[in-house]
PDB file of N, CA and C in Angstrom:
ATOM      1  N   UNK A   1     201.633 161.892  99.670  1.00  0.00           N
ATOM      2  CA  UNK A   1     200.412 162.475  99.147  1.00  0.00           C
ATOM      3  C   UNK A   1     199.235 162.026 100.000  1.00  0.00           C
ATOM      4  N   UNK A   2     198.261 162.537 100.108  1.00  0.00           N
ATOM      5  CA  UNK A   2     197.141 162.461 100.721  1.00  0.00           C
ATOM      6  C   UNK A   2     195.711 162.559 100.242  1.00  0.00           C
ATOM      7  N   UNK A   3     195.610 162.797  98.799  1.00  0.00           N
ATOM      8  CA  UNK A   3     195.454 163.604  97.988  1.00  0.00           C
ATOM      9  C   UNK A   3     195.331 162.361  96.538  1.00  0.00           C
ATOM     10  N   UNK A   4     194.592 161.753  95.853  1.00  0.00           N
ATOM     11  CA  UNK A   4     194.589 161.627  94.786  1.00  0.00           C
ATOM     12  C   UNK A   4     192.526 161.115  94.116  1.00  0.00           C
ATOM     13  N   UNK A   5     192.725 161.656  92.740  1.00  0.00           N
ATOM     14  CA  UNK A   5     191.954 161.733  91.692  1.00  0.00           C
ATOM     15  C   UNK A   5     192.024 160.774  90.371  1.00  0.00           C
ATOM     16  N   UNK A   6     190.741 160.051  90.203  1.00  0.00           N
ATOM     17  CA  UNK A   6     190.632 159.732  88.946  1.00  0.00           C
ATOM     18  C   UNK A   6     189.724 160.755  88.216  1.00  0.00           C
ATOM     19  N   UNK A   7     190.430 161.005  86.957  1.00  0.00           N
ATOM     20  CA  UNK A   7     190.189 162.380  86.100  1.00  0.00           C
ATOM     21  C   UNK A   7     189.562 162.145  84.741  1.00  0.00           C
ATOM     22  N   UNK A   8     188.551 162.585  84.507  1.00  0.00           N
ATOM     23  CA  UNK A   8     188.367 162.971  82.896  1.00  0.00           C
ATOM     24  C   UNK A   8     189.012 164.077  82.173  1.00  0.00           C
ATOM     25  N   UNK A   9     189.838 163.871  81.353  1.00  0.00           N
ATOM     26  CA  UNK A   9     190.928 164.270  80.686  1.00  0.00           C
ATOM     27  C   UNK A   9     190.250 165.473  79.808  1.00  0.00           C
ATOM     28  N   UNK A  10     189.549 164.442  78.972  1.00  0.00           N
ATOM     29  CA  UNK A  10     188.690 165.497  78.556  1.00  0.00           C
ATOM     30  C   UNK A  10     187.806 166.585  78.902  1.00  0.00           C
ATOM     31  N   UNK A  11     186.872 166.514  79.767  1.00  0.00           N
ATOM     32  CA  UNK A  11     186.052 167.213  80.715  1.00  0.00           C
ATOM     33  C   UNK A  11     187.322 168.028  81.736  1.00  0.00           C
ATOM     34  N   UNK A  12     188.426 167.352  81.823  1.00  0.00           N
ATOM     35  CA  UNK A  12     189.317 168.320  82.781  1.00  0.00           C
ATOM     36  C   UNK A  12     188.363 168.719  84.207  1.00  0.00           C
ATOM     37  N   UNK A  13     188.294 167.003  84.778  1.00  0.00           N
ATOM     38  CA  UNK A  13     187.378 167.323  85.984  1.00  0.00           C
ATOM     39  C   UNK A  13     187.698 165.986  87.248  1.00  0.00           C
ATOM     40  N   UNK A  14     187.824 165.967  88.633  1.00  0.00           N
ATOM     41  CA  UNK A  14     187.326 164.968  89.012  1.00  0.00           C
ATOM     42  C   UNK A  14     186.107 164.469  88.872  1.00  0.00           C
ATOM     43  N   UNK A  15     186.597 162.608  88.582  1.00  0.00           N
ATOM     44  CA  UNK A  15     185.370 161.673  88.586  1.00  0.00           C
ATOM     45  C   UNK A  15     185.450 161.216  89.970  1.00  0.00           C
ATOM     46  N   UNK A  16     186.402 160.765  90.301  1.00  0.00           N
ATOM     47  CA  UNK A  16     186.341 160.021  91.935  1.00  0.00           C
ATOM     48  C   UNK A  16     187.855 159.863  92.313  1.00  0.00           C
ATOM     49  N   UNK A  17     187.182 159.784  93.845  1.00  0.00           N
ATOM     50  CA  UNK A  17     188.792 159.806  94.030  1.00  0.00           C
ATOM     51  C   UNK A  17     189.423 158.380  94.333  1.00  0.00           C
ATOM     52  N   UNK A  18     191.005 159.104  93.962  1.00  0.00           N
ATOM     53  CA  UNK A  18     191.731 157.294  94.383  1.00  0.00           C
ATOM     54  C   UNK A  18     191.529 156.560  95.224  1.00  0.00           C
ATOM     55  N   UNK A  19     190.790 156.113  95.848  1.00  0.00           N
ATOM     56  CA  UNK A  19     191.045 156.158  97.314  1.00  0.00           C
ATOM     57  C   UNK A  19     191.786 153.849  97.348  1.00  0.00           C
ATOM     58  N   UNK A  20     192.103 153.717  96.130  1.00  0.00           N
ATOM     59  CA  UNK A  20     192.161 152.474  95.808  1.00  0.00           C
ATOM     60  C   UNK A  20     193.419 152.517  95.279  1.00  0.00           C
ATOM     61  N   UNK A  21     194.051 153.246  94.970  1.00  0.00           N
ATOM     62  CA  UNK A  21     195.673 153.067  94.923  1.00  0.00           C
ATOM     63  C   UNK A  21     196.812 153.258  96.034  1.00  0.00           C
ATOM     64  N   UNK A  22     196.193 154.056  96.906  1.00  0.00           N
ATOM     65  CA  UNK A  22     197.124 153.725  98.160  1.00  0.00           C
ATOM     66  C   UNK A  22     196.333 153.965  99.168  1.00  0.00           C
ATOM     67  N   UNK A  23     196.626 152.974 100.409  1.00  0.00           N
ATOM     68  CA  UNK A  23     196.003 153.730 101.798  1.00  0.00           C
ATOM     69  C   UNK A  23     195.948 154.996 102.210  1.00  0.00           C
ATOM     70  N   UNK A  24     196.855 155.633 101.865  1.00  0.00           N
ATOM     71  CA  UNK A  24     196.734 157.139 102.600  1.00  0.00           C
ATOM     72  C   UNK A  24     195.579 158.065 101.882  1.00  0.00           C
ATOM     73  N   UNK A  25     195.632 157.636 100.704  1.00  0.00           N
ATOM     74  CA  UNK A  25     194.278 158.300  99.877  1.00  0.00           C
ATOM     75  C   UNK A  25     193.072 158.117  99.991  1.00  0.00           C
ATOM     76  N   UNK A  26     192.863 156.906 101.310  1.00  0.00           N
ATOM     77  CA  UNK A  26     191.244 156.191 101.474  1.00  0.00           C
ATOM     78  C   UNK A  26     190.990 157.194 102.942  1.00  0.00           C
ATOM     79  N   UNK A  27     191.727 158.301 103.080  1.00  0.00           N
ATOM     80  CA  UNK A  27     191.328 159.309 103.880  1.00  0.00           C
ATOM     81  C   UNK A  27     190.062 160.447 103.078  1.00  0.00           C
ATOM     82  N   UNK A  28     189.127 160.758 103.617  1.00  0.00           N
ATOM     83  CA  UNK A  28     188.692 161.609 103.623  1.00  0.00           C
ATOM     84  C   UNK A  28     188.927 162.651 102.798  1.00  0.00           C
ATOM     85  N   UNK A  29     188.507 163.581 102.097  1.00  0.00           N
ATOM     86  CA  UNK A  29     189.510 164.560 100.945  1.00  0.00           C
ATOM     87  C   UNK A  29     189.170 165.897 101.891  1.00  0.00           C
ATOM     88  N   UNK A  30     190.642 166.338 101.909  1.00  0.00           N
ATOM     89  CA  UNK A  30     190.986 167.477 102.870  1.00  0.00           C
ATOM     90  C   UNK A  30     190.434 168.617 102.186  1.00  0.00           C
ATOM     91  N   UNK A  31     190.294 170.222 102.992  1.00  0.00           N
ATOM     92  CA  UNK A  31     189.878 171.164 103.019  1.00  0.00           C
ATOM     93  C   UNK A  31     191.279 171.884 102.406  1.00  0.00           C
ATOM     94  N   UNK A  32     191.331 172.310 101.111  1.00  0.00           N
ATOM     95  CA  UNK A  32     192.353 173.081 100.868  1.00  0.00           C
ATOM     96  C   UNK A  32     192.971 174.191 101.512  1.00  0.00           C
ATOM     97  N   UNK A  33     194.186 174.312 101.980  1.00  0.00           N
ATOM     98  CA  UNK A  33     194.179 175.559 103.126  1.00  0.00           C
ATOM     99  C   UNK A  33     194.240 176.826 102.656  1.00  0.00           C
ATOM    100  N   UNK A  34     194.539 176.873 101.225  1.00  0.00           N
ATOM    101  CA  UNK A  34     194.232 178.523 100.683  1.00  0.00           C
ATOM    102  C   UNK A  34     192.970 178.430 100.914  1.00  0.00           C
ATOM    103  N   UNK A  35     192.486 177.700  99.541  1.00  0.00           N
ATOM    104  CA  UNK A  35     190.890 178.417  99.257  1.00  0.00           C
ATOM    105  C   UNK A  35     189.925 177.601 100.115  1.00  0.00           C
ATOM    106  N   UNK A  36     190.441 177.071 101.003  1.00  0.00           N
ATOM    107  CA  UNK A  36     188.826 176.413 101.826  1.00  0.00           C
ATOM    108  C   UNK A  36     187.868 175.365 101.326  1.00  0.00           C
ATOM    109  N   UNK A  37     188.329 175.448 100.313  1.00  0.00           N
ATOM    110  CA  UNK A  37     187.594 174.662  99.208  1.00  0.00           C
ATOM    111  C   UNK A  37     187.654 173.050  99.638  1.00  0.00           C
ATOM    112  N   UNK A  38     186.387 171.943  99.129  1.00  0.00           N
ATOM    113  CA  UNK A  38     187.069 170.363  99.485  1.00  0.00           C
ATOM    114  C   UNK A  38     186.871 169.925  97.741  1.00  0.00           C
ATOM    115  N   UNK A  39     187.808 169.240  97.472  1.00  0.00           N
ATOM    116  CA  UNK A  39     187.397 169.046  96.030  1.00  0.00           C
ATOM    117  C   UNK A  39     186.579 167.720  96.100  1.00  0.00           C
ATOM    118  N   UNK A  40     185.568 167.432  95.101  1.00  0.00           N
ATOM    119  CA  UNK A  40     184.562 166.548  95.022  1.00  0.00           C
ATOM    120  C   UNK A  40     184.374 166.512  93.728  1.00  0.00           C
ATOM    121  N   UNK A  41     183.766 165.386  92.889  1.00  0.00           N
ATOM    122  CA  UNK A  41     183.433 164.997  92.121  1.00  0.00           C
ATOM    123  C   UNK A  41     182.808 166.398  91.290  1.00  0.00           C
ATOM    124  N   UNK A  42     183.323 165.831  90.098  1.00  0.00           N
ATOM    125  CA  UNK A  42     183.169 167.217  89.144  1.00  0.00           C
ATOM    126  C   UNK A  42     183.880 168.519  89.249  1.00  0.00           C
ATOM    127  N   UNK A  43     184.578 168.615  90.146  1.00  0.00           N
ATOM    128  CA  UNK A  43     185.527 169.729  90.039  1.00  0.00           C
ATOM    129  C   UNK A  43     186.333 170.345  89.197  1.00  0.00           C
ATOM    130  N   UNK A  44     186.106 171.115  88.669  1.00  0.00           N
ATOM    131  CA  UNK A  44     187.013 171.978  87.140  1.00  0.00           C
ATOM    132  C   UNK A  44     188.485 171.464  88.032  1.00  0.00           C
ATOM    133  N   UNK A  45     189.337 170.844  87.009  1.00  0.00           N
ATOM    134  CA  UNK A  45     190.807 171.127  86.757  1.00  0.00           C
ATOM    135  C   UNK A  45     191.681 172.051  85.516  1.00  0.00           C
ATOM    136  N   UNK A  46     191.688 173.199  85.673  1.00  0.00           N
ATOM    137  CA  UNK A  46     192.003 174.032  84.770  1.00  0.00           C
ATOM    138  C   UNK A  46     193.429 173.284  84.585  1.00  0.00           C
ATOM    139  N   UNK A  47     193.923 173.322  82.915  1.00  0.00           N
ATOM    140  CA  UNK A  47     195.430 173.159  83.196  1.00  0.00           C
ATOM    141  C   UNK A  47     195.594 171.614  83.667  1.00  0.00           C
ATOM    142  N   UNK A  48     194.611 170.930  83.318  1.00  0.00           N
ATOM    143  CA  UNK A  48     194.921 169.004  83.450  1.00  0.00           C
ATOM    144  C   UNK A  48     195.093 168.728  82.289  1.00  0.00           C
ATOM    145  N   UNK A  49     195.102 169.109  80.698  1.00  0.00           N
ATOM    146  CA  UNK A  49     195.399 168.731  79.914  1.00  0.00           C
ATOM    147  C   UNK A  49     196.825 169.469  79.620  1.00  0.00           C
ATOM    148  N   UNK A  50     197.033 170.195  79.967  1.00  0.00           N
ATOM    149  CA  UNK A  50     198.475 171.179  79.524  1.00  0.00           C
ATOM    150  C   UNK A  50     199.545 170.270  80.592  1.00  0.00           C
ATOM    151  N   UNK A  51     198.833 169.854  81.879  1.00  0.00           N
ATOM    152  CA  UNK A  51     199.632 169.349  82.778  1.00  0.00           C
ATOM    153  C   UNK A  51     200.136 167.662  81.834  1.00  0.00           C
ATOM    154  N   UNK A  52     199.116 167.241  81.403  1.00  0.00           N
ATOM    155  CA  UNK A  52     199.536 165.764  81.273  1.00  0.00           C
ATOM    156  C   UNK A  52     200.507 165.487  79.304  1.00  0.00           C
ATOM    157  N   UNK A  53     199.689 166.841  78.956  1.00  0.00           N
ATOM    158  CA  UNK A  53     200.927 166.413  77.852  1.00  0.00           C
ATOM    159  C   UNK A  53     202.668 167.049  78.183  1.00  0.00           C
ATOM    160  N   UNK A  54     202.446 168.207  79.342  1.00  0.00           N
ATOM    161  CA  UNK A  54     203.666 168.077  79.673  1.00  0.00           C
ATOM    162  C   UNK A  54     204.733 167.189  80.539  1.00  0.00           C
ATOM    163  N   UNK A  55     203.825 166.462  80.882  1.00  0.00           N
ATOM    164  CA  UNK A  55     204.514 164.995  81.586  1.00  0.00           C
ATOM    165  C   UNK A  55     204.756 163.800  80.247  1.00  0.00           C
ATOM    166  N   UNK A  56     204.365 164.164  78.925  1.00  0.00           N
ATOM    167  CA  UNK A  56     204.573 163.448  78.142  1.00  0.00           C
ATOM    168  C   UNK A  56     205.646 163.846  77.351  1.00  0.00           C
ATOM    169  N   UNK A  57     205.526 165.005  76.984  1.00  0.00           N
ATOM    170  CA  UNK A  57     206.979 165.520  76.515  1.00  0.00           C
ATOM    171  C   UNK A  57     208.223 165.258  77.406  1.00  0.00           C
ATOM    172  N   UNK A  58     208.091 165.232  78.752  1.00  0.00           N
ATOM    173  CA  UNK A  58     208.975 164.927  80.202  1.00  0.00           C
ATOM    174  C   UNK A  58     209.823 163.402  79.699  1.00  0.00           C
ATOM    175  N   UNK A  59     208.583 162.820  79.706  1.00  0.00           N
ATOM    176  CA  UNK A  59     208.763 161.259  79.678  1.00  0.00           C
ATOM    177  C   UNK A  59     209.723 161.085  78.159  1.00  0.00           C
ATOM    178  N   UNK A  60     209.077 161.715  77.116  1.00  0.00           N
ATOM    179  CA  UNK A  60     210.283 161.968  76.030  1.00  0.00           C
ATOM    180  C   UNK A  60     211.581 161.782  76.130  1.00  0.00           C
ATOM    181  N   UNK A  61     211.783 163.203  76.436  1.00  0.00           N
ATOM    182  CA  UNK A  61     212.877 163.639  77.169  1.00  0.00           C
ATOM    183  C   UNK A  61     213.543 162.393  77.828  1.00  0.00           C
ATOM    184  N   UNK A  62     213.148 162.157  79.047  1.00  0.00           N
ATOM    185  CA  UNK A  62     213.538 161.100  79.728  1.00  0.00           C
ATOM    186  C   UNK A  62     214.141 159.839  78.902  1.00  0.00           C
ATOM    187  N   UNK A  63     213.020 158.783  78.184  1.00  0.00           N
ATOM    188  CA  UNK A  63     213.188 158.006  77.105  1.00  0.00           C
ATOM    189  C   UNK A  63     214.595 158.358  75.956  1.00  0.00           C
ATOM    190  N   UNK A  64     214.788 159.630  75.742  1.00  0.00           N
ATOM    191  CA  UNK A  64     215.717 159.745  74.722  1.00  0.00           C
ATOM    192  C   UNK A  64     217.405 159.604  75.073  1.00  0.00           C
ATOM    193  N   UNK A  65     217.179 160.079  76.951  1.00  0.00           N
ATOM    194  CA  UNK A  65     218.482 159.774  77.232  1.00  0.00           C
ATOM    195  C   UNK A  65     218.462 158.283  78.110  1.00  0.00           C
ATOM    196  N   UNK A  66     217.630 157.779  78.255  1.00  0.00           N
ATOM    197  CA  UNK A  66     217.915 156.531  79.297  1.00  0.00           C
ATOM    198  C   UNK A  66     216.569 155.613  78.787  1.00  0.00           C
ATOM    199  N   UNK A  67     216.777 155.039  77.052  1.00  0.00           N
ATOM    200  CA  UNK A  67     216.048 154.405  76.324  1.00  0.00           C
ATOM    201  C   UNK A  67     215.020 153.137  77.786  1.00  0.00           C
ATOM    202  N   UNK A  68     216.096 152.585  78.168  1.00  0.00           N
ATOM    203  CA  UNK A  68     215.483 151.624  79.485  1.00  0.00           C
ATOM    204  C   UNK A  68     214.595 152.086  80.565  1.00  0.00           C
ATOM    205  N   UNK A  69     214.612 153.537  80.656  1.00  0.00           N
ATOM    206  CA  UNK A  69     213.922 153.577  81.650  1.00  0.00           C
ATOM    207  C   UNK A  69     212.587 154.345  81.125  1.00  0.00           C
ATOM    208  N   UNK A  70     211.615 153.223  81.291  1.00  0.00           N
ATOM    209  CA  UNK A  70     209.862 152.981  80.896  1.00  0.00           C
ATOM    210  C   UNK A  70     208.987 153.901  81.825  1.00  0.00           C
ATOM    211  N   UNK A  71     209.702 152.920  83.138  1.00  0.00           N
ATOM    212  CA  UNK A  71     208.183 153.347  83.773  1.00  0.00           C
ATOM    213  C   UNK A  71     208.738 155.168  84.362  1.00  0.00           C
ATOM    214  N   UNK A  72     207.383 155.745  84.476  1.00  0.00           N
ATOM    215  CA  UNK A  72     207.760 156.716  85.940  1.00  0.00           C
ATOM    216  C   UNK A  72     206.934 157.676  85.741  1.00  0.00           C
ATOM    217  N   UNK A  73     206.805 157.996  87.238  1.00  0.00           N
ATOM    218  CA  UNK A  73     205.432 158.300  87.618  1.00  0.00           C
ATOM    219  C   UNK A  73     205.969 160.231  88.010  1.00  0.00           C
ATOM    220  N   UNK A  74     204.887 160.834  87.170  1.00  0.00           N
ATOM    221  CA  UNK A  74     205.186 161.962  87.460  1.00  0.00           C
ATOM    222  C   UNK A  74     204.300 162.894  88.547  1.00  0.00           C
ATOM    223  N   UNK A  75     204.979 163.570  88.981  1.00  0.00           N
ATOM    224  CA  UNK A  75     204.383 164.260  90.304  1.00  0.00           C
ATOM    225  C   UNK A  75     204.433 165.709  90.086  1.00  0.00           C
ATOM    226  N   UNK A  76     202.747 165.852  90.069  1.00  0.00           N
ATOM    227  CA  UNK A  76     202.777 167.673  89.693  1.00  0.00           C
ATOM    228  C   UNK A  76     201.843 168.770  90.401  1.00  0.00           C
ATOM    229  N   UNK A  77     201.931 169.612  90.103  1.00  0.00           N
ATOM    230  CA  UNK A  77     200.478 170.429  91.006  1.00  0.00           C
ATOM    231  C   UNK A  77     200.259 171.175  89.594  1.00  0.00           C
ATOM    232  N   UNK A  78     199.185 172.505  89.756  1.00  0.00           N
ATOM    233  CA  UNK A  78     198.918 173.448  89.379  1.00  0.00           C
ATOM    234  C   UNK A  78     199.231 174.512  90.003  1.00  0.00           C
ATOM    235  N   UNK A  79     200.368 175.396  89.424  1.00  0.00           N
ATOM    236  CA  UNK A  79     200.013 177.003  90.159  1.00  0.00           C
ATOM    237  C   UNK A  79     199.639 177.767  89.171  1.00  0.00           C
ATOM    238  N   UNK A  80     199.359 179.217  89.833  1.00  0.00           N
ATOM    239  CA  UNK A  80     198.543 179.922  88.438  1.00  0.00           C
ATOM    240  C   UNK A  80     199.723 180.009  87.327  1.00  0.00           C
ATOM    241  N   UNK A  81     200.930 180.156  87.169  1.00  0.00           N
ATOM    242  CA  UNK A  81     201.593 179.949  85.966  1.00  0.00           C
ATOM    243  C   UNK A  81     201.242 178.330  85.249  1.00  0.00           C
ATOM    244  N   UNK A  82     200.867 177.710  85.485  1.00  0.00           N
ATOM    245  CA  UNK A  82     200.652 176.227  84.533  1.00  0.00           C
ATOM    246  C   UNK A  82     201.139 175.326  85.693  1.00  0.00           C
ATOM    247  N   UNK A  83     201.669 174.263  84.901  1.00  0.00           N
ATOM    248  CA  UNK A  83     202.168 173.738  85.733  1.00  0.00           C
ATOM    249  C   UNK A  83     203.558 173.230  86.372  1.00  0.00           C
ATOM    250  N   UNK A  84     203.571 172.664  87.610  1.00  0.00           N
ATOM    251  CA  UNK A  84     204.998 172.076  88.049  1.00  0.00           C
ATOM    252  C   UNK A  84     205.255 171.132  88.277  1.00  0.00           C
ATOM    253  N   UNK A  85     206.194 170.379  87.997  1.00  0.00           N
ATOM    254  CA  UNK A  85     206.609 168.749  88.556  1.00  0.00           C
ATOM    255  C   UNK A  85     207.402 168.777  89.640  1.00  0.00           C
ATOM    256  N   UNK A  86     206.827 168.193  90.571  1.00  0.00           N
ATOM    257  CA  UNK A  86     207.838 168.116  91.657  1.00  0.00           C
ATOM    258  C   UNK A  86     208.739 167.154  91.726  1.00  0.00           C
ATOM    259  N   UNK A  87     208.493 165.969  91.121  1.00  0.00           N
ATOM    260  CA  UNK A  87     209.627 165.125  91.029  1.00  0.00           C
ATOM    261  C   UNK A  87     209.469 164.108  90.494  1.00  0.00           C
ATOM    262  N   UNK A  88     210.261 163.001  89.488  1.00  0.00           N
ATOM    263  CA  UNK A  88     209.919 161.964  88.781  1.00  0.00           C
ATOM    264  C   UNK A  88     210.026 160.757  89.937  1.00  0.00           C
ATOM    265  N   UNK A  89     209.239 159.763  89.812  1.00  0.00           N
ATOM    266  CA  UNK A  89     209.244 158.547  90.869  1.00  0.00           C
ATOM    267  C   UNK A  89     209.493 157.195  89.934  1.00  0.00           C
ATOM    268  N   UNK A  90     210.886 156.926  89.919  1.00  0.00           N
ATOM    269  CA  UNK A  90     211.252 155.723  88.561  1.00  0.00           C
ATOM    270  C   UNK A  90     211.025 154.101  89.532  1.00  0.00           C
ATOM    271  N   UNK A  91     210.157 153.691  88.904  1.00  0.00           N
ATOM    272  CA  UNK A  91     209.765 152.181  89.291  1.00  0.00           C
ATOM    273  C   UNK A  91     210.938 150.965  88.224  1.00  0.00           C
ATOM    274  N   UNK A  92     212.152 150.681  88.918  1.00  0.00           N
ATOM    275  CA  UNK A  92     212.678 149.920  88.101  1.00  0.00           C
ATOM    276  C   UNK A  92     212.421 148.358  88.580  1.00  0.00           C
ATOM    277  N   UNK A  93     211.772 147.452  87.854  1.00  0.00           N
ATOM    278  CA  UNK A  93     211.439 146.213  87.759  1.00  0.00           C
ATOM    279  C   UNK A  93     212.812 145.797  87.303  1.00  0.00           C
ATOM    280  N   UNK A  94     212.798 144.799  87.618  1.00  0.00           N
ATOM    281  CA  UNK A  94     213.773 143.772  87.531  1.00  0.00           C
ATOM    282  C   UNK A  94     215.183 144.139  88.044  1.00  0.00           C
ATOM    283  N   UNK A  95     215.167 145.584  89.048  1.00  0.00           N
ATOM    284  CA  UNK A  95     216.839 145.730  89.611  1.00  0.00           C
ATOM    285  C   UNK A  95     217.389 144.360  90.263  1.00  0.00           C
ATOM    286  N   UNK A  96     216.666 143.397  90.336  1.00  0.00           N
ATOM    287  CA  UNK A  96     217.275 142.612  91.600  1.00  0.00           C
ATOM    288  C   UNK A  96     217.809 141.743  90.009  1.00  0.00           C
ATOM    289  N   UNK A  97     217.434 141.270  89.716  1.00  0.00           N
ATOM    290  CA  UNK A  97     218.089 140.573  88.610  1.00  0.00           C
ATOM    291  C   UNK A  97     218.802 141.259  88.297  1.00  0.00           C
ATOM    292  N   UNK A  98     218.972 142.389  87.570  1.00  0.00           N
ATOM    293  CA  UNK A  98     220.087 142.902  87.137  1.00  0.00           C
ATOM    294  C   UNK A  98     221.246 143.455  88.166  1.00  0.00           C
ATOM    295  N   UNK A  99     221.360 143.296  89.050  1.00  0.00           N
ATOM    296  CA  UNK A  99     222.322 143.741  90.519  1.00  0.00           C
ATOM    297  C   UNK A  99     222.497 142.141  91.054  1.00  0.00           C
ATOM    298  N   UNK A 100     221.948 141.358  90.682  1.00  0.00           N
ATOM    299  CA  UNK A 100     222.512 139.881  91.601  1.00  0.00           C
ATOM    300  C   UNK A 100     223.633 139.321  91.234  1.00  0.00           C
TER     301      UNK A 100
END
């Protein structure tokens, strides 16, 4: 990713961007190549609340078959149908203990 946002959920908007959770995000915020557009502070996110309770129902899901696994980080966009996950990212703490 190259690419990340801290969001008001409510407002369904960027506040600022990540640029403090990973290095690659303390780049500059790119020029979208459809719309040309650069996103900046205050930017409508249509579909950020539909997006994040469907990463909660996800995580459900998830939780109901593999009670142990807590963490994980979901990865999504917006297209004009709603939204998509591109893929779950499972952070398991303590594999080394449990594999030693």
């Amino acid at each position: 990713a190259t690419v990340g946002f801290v969001c008001d959920l409510q407002k369904q908007t960027i506040m600022a961007p990540a640029s403090w959770y990973a290095a690659c995000l303390a780049e500059p915020m790119p020029t979208h190549k459809r719309t040309g557009n650069t996103p900046e502070v205050g930017t409508s996110l249509p579909f950020l609340q539909e997006m994040c309770l469907a990463a909660v129902r996800a995580h459900g899901a998830v939780l109901a078959e593999q009670p142990w696994l807590r963490m994980v980080s979901w990865d999504a966009m917006r297209a004009d149908e709603g939204p998509i996950f591109l893929e779950a990212t499972v952070l398991l703490i303590g594999c080394r203990a449990m594999f030693s």
